[in-house]
Every structure is written in C-alpha cells, then in structure tokens.
PDB file of N, CA and C in Angstrom:
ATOM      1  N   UNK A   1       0.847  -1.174   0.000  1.00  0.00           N
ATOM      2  CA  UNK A   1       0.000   0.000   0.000  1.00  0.00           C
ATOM      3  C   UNK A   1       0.892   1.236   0.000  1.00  0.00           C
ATOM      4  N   UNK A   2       0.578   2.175  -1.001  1.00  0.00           N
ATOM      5  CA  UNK A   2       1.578   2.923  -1.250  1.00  0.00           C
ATOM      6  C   UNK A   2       0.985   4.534  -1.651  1.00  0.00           C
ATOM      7  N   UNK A   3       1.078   5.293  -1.783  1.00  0.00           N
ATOM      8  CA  UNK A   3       0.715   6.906  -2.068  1.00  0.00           C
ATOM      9  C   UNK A   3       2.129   7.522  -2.246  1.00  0.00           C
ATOM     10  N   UNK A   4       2.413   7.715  -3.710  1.00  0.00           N
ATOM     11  CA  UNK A   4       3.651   8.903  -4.117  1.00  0.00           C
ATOM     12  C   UNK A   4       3.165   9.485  -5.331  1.00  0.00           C
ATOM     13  N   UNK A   5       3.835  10.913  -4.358  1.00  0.00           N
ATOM     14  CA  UNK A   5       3.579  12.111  -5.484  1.00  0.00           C
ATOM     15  C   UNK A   5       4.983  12.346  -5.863  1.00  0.00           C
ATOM     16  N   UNK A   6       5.319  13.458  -6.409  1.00  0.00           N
ATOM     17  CA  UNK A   6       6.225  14.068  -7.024  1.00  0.00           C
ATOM     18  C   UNK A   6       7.343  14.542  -5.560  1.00  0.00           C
ATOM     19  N   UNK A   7       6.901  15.200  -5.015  1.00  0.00           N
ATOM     20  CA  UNK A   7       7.815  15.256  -3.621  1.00  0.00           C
ATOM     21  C   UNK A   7       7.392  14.559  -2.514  1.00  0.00           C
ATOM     22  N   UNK A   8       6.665  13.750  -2.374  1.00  0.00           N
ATOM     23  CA  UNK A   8       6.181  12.932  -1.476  1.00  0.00           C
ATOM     24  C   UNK A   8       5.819  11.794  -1.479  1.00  0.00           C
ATOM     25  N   UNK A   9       6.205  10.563  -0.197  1.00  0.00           N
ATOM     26  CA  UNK A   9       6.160   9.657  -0.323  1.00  0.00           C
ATOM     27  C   UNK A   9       5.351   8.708   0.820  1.00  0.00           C
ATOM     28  N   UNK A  10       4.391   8.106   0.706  1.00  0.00           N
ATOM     29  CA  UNK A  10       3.407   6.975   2.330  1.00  0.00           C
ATOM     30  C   UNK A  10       3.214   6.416   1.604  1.00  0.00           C
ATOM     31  N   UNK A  11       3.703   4.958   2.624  1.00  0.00           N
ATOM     32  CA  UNK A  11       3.691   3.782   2.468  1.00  0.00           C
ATOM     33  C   UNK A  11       3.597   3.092   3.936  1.00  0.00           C
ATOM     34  N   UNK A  12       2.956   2.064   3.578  1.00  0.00           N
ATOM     35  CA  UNK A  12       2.768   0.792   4.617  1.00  0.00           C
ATOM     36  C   UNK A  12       3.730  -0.189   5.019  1.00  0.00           C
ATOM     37  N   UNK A  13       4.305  -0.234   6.078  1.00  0.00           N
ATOM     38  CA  UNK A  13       5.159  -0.899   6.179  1.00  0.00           C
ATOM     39  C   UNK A  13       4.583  -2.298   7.294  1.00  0.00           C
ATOM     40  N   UNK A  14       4.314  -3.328   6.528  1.00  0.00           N
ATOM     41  CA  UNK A  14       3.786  -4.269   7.627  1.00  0.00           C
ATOM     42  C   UNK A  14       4.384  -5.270   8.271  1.00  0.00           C
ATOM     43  N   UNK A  15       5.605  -5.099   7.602  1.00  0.00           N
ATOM     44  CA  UNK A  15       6.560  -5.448   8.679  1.00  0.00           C
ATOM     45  C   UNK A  15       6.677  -4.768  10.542  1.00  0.00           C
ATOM     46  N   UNK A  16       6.181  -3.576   9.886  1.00  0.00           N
ATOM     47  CA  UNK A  16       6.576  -3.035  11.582  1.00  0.00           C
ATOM     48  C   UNK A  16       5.249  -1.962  11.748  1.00  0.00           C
ATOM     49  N   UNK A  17       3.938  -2.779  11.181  1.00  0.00           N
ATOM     50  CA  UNK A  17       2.894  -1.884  10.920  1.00  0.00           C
ATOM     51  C   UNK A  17       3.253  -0.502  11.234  1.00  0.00           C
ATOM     52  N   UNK A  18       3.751   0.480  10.274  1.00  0.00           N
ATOM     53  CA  UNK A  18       4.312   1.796  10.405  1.00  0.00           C
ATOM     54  C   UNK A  18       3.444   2.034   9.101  1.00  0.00           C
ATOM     55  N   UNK A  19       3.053   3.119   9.096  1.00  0.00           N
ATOM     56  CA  UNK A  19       2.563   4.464   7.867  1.00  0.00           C
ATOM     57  C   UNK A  19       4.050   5.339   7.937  1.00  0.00           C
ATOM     58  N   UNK A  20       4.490   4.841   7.062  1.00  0.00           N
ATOM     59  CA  UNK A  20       5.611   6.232   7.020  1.00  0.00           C
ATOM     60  C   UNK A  20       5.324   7.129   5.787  1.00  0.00           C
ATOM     61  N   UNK A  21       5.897   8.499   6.006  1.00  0.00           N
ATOM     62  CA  UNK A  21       5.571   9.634   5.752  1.00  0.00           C
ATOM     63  C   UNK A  21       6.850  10.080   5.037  1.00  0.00           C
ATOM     64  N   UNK A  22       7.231  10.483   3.925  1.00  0.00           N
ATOM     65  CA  UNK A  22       8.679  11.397   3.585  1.00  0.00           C
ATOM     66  C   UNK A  22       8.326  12.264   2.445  1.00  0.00           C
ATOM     67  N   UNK A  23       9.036  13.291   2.785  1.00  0.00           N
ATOM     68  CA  UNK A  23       9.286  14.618   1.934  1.00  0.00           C
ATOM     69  C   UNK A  23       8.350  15.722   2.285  1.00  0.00           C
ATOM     70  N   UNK A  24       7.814  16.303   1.617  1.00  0.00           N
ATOM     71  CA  UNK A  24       6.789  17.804   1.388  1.00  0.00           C
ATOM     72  C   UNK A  24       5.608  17.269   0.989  1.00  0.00           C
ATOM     73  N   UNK A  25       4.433  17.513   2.325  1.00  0.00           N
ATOM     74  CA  UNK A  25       3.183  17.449   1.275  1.00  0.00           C
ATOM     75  C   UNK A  25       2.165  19.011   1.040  1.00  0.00           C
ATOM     76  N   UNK A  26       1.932  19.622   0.184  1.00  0.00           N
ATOM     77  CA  UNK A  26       1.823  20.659  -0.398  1.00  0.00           C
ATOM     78  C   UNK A  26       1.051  20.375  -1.204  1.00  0.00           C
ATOM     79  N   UNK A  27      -0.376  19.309  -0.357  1.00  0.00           N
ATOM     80  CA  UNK A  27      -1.547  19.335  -1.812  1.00  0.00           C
ATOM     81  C   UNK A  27      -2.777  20.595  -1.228  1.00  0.00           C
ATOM     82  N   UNK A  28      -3.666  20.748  -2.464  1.00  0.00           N
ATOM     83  CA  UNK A  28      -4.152  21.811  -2.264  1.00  0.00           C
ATOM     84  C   UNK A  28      -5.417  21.796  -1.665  1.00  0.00           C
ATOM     85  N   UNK A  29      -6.052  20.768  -1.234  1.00  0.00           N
ATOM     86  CA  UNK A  29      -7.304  20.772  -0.240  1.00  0.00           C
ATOM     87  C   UNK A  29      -7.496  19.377  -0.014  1.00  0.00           C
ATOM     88  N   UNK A  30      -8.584  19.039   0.516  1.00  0.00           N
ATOM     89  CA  UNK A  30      -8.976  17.483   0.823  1.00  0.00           C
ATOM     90  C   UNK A  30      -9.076  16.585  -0.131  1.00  0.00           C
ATOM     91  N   UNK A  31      -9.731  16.846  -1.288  1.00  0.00           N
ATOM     92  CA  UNK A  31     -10.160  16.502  -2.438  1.00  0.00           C
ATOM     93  C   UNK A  31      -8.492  16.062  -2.875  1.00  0.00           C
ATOM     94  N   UNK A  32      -7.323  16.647  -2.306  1.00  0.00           N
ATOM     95  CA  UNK A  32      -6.247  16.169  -3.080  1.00  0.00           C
ATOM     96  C   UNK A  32      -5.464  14.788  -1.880  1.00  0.00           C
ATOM     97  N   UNK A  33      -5.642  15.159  -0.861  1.00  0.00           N
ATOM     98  CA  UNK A  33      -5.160  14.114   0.209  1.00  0.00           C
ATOM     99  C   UNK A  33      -5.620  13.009   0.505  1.00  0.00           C
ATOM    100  N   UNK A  34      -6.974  12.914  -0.524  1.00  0.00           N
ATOM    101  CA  UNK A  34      -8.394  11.887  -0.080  1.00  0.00           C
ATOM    102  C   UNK A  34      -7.485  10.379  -0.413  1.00  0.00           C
ATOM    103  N   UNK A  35      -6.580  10.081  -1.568  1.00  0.00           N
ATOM    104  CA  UNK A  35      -5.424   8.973  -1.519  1.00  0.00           C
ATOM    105  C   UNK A  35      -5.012   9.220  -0.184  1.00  0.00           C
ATOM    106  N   UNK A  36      -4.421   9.589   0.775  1.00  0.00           N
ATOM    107  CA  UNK A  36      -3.453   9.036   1.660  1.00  0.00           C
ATOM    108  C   UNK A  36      -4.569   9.133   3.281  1.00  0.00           C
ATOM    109  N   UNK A  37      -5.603   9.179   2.485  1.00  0.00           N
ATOM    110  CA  UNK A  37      -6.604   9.556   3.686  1.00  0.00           C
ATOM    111  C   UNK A  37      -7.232   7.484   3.529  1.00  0.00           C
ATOM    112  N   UNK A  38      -7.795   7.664   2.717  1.00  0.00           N
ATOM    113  CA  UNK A  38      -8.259   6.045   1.884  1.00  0.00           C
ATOM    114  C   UNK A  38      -7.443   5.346   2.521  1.00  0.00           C
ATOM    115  N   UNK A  39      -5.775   5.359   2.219  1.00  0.00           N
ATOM    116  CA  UNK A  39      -4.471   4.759   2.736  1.00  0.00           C
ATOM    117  C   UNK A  39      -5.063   4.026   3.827  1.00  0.00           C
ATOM    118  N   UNK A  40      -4.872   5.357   4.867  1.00  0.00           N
ATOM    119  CA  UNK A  40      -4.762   5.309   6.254  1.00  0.00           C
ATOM    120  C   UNK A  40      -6.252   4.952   6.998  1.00  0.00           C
ATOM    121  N   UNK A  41      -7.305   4.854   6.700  1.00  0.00           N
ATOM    122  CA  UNK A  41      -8.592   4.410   6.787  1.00  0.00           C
ATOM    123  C   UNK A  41      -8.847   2.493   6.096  1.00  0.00           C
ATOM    124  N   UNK A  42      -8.319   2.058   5.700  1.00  0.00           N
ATOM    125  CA  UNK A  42      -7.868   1.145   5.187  1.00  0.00           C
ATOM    126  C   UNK A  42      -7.539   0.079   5.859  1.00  0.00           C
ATOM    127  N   UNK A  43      -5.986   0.895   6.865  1.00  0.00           N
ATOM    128  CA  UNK A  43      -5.305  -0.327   7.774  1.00  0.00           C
ATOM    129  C   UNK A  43      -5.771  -0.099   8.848  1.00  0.00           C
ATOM    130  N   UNK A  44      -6.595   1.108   9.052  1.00  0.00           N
ATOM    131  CA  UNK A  44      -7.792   1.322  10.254  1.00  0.00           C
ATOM    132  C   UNK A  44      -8.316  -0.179  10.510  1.00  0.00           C
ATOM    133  N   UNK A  45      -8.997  -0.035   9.298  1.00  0.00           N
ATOM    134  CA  UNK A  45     -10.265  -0.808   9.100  1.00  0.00           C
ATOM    135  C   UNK A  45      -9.983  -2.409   9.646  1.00  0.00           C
ATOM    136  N   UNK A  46      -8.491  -2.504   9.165  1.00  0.00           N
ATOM    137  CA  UNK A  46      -8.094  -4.055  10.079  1.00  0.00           C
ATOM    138  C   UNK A  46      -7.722  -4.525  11.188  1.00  0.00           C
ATOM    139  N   UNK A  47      -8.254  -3.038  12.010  1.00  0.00           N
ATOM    140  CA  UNK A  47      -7.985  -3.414  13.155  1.00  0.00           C
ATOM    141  C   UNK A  47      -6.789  -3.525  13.687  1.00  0.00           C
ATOM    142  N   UNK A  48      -5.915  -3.082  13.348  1.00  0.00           N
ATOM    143  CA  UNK A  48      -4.598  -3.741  14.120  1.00  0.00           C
ATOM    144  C   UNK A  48      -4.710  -3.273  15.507  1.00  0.00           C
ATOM    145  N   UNK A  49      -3.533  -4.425  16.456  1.00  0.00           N
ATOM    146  CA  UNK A  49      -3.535  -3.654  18.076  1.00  0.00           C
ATOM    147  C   UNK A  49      -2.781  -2.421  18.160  1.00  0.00           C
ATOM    148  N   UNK A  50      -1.740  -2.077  16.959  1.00  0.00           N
ATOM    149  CA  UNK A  50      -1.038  -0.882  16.989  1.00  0.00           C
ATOM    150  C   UNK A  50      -1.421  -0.590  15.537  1.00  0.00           C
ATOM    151  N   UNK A  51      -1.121   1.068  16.098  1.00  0.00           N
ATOM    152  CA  UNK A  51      -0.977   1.704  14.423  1.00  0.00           C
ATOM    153  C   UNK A  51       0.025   2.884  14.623  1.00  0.00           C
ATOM    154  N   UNK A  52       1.092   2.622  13.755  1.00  0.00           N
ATOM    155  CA  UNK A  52       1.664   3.963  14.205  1.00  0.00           C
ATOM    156  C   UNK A  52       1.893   4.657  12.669  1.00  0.00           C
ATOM    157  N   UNK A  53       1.723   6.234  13.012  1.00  0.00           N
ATOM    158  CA  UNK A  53       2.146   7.103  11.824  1.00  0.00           C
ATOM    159  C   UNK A  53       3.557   7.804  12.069  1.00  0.00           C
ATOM    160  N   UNK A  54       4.704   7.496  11.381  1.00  0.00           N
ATOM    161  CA  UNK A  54       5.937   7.838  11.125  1.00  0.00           C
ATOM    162  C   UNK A  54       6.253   8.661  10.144  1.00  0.00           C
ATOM    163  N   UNK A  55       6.560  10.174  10.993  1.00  0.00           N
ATOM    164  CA  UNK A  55       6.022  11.553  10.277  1.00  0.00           C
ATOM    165  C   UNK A  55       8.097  12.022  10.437  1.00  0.00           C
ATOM    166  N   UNK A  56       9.088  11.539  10.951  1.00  0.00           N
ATOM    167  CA  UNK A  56      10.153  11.617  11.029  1.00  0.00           C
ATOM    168  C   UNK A  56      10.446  12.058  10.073  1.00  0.00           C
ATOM    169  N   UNK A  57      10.084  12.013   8.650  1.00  0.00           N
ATOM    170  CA  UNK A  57      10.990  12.042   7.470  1.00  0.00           C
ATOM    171  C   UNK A  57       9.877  13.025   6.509  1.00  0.00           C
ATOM    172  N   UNK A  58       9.146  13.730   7.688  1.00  0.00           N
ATOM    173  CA  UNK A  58       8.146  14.611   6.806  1.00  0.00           C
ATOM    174  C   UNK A  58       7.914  15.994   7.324  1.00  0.00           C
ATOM    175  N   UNK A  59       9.201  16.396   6.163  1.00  0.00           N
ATOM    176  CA  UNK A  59      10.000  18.114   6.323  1.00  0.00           C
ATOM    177  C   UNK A  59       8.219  19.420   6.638  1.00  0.00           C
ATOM    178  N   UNK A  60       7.836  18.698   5.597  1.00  0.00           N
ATOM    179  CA  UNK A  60       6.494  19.939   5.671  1.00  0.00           C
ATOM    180  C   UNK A  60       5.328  19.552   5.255  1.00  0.00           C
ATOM    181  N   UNK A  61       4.262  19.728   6.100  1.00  0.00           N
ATOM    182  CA  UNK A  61       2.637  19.703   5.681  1.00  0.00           C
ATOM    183  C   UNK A  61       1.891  20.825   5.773  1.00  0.00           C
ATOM    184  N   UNK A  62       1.171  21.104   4.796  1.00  0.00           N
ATOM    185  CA  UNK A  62       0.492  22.497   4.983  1.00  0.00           C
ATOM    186  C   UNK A  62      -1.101  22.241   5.677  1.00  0.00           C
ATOM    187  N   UNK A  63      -1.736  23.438   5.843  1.00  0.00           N
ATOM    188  CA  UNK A  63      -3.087  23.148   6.830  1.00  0.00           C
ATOM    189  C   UNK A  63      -3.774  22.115   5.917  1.00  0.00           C
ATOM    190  N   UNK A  64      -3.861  21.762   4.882  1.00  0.00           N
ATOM    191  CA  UNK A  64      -4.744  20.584   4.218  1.00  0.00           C
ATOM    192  C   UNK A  64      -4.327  19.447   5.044  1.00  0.00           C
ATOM    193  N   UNK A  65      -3.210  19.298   4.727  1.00  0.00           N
ATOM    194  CA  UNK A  65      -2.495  18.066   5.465  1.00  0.00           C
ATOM    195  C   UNK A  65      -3.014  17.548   6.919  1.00  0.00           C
ATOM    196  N   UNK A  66      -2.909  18.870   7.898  1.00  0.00           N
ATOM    197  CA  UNK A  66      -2.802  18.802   9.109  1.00  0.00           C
ATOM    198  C   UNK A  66      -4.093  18.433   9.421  1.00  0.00           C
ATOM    199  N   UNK A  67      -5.241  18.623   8.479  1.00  0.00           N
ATOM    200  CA  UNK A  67      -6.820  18.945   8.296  1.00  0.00           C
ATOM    201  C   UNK A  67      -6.958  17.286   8.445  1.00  0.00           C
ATOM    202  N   UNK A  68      -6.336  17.055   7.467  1.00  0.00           N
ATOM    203  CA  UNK A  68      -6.557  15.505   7.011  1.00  0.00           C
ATOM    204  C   UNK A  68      -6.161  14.420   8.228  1.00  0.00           C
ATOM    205  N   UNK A  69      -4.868  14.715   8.871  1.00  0.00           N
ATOM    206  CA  UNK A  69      -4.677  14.047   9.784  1.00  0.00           C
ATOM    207  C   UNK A  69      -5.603  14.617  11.201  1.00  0.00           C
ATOM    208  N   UNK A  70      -5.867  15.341  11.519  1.00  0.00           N
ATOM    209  CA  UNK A  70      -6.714  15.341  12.374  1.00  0.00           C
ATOM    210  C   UNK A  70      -8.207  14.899  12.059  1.00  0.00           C
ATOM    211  N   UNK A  71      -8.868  14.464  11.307  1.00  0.00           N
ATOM    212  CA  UNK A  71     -10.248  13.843  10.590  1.00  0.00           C
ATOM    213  C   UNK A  71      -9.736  12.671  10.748  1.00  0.00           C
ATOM    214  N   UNK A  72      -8.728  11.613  10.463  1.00  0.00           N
ATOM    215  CA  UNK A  72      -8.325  10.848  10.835  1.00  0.00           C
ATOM    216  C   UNK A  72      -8.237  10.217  12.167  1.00  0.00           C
ATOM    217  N   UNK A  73      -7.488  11.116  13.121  1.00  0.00           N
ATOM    218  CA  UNK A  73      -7.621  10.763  14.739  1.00  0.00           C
ATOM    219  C   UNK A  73      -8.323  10.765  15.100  1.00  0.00           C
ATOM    220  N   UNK A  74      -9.511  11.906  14.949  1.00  0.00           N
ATOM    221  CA  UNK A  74     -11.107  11.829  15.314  1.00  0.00           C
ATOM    222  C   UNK A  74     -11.916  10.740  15.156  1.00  0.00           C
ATOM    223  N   UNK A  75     -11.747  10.348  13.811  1.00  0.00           N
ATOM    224  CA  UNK A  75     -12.265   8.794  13.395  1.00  0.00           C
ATOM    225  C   UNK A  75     -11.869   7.782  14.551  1.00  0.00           C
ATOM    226  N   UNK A  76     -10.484   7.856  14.580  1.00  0.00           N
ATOM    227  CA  UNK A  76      -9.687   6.571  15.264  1.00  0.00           C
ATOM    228  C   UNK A  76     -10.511   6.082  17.032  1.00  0.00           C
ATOM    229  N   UNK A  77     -10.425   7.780  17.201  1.00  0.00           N
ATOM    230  CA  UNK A  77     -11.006   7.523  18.475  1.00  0.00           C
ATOM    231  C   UNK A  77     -12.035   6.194  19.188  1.00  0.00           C
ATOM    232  N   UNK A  78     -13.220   6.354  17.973  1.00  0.00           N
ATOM    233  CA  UNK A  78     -13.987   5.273  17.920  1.00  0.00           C
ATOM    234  C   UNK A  78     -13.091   4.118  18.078  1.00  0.00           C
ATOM    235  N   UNK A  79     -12.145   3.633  17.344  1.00  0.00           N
ATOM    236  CA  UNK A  79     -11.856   2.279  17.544  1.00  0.00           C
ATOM    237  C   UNK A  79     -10.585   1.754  18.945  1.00  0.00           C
ATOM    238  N   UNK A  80     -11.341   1.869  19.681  1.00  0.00           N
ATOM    239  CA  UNK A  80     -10.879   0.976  20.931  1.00  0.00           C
ATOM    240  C   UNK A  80      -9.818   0.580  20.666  1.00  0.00           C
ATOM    241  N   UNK A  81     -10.216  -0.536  20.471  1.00  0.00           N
ATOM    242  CA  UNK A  81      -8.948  -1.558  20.023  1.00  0.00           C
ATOM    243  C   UNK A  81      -7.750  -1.192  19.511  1.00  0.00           C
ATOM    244  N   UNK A  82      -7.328  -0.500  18.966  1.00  0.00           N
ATOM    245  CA  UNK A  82      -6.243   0.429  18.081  1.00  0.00           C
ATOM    246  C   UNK A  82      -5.571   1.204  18.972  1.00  0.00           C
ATOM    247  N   UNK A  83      -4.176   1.316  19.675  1.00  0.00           N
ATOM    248  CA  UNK A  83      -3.602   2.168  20.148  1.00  0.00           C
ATOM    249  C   UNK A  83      -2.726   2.830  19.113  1.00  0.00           C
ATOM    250  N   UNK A  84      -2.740   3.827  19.053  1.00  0.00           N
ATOM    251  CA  UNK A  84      -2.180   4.842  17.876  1.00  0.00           C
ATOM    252  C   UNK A  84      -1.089   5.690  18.859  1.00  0.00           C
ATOM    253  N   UNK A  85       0.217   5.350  17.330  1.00  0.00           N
ATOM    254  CA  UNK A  85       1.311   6.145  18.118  1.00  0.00           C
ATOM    255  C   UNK A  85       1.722   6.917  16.717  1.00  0.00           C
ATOM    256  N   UNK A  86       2.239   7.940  17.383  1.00  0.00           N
ATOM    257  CA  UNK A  86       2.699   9.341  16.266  1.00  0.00           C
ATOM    258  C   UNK A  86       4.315   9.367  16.448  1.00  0.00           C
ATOM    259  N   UNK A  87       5.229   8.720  15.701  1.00  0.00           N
ATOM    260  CA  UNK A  87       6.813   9.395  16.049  1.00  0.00           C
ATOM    261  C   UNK A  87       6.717  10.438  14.583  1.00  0.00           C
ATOM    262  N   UNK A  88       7.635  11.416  16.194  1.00  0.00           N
ATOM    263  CA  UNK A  88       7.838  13.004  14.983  1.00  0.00           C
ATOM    264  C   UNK A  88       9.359  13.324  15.696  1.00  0.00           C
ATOM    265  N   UNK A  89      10.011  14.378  14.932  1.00  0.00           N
ATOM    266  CA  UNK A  89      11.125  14.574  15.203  1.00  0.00           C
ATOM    267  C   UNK A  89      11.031  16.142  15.515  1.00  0.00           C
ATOM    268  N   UNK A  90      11.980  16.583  16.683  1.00  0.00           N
ATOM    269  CA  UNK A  90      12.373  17.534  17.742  1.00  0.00           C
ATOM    270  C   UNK A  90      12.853  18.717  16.244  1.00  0.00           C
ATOM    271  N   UNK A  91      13.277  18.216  15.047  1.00  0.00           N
ATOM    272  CA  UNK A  91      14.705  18.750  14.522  1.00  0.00           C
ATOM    273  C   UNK A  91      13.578  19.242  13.114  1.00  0.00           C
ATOM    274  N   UNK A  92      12.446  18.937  13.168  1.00  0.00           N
ATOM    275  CA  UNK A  92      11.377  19.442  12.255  1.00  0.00           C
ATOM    276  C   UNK A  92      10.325  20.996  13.110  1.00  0.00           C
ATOM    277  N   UNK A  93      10.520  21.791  12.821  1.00  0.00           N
ATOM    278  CA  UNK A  93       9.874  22.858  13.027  1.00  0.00           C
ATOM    279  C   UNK A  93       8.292  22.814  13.667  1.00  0.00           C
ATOM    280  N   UNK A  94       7.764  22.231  12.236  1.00  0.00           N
ATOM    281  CA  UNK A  94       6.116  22.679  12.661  1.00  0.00           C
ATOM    282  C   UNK A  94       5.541  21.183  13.241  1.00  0.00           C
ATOM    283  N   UNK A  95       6.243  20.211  13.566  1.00  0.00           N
ATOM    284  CA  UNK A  95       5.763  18.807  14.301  1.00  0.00           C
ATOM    285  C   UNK A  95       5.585  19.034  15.797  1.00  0.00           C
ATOM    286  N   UNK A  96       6.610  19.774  16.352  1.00  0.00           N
ATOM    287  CA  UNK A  96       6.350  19.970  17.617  1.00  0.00           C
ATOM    288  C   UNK A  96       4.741  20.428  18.176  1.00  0.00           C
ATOM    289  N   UNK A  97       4.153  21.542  17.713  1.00  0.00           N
ATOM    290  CA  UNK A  97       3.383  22.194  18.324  1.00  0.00           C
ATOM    291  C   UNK A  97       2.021  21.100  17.153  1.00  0.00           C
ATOM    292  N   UNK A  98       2.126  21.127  16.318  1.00  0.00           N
ATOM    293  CA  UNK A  98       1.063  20.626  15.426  1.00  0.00           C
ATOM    294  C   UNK A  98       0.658  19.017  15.624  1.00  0.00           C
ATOM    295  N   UNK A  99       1.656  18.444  16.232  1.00  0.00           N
ATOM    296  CA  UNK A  99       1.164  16.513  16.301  1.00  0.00           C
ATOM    297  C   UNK A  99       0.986  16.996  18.230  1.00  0.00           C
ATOM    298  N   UNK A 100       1.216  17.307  18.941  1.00  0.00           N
ATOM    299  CA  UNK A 100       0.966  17.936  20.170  1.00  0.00           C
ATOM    300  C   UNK A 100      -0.974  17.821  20.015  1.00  0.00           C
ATOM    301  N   UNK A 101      -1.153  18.807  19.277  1.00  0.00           N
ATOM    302  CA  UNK A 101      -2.828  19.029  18.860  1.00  0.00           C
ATOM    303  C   UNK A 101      -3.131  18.116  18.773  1.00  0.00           C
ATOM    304  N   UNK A 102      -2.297  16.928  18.095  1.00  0.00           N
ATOM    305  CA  UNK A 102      -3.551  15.651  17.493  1.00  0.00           C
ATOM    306  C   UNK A 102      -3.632  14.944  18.972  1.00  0.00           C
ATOM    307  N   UNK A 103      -2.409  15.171  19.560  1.00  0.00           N
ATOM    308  CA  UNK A 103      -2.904  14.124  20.908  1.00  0.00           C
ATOM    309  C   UNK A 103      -4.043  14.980  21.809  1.00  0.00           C
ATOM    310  N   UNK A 104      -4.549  16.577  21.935  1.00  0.00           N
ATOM    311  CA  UNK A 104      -5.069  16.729  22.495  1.00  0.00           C
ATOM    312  C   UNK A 104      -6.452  16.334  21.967  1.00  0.00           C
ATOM    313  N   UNK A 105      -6.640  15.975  20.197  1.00  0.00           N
ATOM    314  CA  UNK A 105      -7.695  15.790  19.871  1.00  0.00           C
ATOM    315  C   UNK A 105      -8.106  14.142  20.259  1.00  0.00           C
ATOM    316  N   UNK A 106      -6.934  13.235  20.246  1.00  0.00           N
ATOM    317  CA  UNK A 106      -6.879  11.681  20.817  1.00  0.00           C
ATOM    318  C   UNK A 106      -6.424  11.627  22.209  1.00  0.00           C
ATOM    319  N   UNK A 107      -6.656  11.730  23.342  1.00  0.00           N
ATOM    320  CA  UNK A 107      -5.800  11.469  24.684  1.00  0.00           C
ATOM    321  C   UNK A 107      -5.188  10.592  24.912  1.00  0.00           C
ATOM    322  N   UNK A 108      -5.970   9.580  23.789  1.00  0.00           N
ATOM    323  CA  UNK A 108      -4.672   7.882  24.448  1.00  0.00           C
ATOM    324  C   UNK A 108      -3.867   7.763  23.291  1.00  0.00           C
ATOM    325  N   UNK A 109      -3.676   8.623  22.118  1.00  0.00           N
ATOM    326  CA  UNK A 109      -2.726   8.419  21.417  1.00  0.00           C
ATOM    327  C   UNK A 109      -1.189   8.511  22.207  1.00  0.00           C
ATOM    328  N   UNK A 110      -0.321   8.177  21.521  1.00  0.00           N
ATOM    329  CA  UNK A 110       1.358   8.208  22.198  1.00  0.00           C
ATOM    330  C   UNK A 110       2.133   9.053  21.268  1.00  0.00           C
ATOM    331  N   UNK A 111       2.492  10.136  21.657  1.00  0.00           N
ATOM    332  CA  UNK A 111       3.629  11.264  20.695  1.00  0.00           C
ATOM    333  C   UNK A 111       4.806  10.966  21.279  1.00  0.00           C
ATOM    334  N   UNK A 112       5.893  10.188  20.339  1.00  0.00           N
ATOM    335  CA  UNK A 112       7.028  10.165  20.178  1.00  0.00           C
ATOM    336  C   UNK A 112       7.748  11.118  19.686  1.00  0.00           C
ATOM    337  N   UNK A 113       8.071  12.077  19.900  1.00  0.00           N
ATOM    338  CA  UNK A 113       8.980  13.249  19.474  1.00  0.00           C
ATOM    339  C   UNK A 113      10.480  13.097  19.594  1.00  0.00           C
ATOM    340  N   UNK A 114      11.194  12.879  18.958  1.00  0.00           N
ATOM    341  CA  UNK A 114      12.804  12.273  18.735  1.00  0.00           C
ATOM    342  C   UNK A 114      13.592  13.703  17.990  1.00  0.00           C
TER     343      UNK A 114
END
C-alpha cells in the first residue's frame, strides 16, 4: 500500500505496521489528500492492536495536510482496540506544536517526538 507524489512519499510498512511519511506534502485541499486519507482508513479498518504514523521524514505539511490528519484521529477515536502512536522529530519545526494538537484531539494516542 503505497501513495507517491512528485515530492512525497506513504507507504505501509507491515513489517513493523508503520505508515511512514517522507518529503513535502503541499496538496491543495482534501479533495487532493483523499489517496493518503483512503491509505490510512484502510489499515484502520483491520484493526490492528497498533498503528503507528511515522512523520520523522516529513519536512512539511500544509493546513490541508494537518486537516486531514486530524479527521483521521477523530475517526480513530472510535476504535478501541487500536492504540495509535505518532513518532515526529524535535529537529522538524512545525511537528512539535502541530502533532501535540492531534494528541489533544486523541488522549490515548502516544507522541514520540525524537
């Protein structure tokens, strides 16, 4: 399971059920993120006991982005079963204060900040 654009790259890694995240995403509303939204609603859907999104290697998201992943956590909430973890990195600018939000929008999510 895979989503690449031109500067950007998510993919499924089920080896270590990870969503990883790399490069710039800079699409221009929902209607353009609705692929990596599908993605991630997807491996929802199977339930796993973990899900983690691995945002380490993802320099920049603009408010579409941030839009998208928070509609996402909101969803998640519903599913119990699913503990959701976020690793983000200290050495990326706008991760600090912006994946912070998603845990206040999830309380039992886990923010890994590295």
């Amino acid at each position: 399971m895979q989503v690449k654009g031109e500067n950007y790259n998510v993919w499924y890694d089920k080896n270590n059920g990870a969503v990883n995240f790399d490069g710039a995403l800079r699409l221009t509303g929902m209607q353009d993120y609705a692929p990596i939204l599908k993605l991630l609603n997807e491996i929802a859907s199977t339930e796993p006991p973990n899900m983690v999104l691995d945002l380490q290697r993802l320099e920049f998201l603009n408010s579409s982005g941030i839009s998208m992943l928070s509609k996402f956590v909101i969803g998640m909430r519903k599913k119990k079963s699913v503990q959701m973890k976020i690793l983000g990195s200290t050495n990326i600018p706008w991760q600090g204060k912006s994946l912070k939000n998603l845990q206040r929008l999830m309380p039992g999510l886990t923010l890994d900040l590295q």
